[in-house]
Protein backbone atom coordinates (compact mmCIF):
# COMPACT_ATOMS: atom_id res chain seq x y z
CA UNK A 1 -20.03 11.06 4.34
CA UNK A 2 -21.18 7.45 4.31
CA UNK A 3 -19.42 5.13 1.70
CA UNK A 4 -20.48 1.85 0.95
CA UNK A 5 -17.33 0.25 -0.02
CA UNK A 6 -17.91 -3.06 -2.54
CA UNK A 7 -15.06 -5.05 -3.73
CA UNK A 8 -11.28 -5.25 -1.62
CA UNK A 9 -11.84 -4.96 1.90
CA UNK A 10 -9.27 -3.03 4.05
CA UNK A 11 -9.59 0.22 1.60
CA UNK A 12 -9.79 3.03 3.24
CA UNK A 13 -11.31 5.84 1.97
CA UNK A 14 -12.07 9.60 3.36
CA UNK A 15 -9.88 12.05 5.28
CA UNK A 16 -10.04 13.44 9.16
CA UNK A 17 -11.49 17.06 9.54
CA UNK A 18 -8.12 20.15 9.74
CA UNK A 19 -9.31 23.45 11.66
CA UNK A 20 -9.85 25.94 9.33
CA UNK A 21 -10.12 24.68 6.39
CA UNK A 22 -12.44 21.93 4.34
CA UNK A 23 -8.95 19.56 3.40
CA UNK A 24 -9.36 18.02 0.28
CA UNK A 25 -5.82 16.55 0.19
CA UNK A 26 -3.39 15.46 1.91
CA UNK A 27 -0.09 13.78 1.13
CA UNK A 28 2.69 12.85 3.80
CA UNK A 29 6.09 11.17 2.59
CA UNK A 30 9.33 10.04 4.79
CA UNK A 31 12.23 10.52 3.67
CA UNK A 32 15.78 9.84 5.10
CA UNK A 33 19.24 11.72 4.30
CA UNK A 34 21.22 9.04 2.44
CA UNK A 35 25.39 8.34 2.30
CA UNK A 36 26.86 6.25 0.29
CA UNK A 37 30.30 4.29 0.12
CA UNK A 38 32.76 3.12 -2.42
CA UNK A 39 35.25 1.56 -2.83
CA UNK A 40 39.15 1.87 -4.65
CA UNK A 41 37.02 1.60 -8.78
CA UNK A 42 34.03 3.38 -7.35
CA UNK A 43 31.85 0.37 -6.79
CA UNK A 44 29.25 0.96 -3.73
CA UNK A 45 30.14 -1.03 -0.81
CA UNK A 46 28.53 0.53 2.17
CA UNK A 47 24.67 2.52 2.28
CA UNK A 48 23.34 4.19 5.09
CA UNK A 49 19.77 5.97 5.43
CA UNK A 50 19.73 8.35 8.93
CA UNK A 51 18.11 11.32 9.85
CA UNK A 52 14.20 10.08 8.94
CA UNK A 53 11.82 13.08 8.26
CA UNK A 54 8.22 13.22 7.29
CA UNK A 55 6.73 16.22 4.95
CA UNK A 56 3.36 16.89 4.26
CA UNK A 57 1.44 19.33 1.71
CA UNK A 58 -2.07 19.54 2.91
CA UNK A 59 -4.96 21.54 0.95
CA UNK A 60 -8.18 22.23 1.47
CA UNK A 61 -10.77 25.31 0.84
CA UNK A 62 -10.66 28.17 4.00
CA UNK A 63 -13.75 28.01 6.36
CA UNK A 64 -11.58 30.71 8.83
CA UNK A 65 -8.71 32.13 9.96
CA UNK A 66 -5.90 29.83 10.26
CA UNK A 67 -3.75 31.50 12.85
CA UNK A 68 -0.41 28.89 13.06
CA UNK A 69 -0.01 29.31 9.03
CA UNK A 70 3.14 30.77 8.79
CA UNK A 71 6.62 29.67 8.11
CA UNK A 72 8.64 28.16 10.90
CA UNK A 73 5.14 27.83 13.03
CA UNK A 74 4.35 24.66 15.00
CA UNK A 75 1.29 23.13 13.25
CA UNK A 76 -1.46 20.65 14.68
CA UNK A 77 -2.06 17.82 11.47
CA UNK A 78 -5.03 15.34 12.15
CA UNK A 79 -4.35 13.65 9.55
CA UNK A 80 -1.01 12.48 10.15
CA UNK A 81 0.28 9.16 9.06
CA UNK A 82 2.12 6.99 12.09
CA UNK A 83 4.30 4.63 10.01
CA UNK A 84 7.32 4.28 7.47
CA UNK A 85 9.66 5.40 10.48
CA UNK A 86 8.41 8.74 11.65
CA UNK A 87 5.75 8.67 13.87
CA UNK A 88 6.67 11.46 16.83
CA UNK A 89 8.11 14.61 16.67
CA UNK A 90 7.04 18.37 16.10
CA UNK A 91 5.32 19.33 12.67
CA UNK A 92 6.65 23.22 11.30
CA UNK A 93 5.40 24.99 8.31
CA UNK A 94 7.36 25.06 5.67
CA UNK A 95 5.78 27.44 3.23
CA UNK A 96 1.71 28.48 2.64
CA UNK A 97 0.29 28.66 -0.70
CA UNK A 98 -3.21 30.88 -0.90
CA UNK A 99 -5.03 30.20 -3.82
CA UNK A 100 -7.60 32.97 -4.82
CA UNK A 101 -9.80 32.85 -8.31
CA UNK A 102 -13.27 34.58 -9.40
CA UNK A 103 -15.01 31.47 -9.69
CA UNK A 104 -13.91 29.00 -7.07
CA UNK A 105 -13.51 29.08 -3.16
CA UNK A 106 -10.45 30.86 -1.52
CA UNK A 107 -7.78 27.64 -1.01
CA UNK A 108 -4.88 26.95 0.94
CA UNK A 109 -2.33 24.54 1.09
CA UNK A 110 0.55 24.00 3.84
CA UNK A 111 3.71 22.41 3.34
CA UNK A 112 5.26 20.93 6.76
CA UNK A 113 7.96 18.82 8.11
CA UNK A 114 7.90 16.63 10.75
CA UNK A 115 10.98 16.28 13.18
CA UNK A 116 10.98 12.75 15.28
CA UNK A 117 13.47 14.38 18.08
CA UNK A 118 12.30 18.12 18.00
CA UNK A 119 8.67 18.61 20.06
């Protein structure tokens, strides 16, 4: 779709086609496991943030067949975001959602995490 953007430049606006389905969301957020220190009167001392991860819930109305949607599958993500920390690693489905009604489109949304060191 062509956007005429007026005001702040540098917004961004649209998303990037996903096989199968028309997305109409998507949402990616990295996360890191997080262990903490104290001290003798339980005072924090020492922090440390390992183990970065990046999940994503994408949804979108089904145009198809979406073959790879299934729990503990590898899955391709176009639009995948490529900062904060995580910006390699295999993507694997978490859980699918199908969304069926008798007045809107047949839905689906993925849930995946992305693992920097597995491919």
């Amino acid at each position: 779709m062509a956007v005429i953007t007026i005001g702040t430049t540098g917004a961004l606006f649209g998303l990037t086609a996903e096989t199968g389905m028309l997305v109409q969301t998507v949402t990616a957020k990295v996360v890191r496991e997080k262990n903490e220190v104290r001290n003798e009167a339980g005072e924090f001392v020492a922090i440390a943030f390992y183990n970065p991860l990046q999940t994503f819930s994408i949804s979108g109305v089904l145009t198809g067949t979406i073959t790879n949607a299934a729990p503990g599958l590898a899955l391709t993500v176009a639009n995948t975001n490529t900062v904060n920390g995580v910006t390699t690693g295999g993507i694997y489905v978490d859980d699918i959602e199908i969304a069926k009604t008798n007045t809107e489109f047949k839905k689906i949304t993925a849930n995946a995490t992305q693992y920097p060191l597995i491919a």
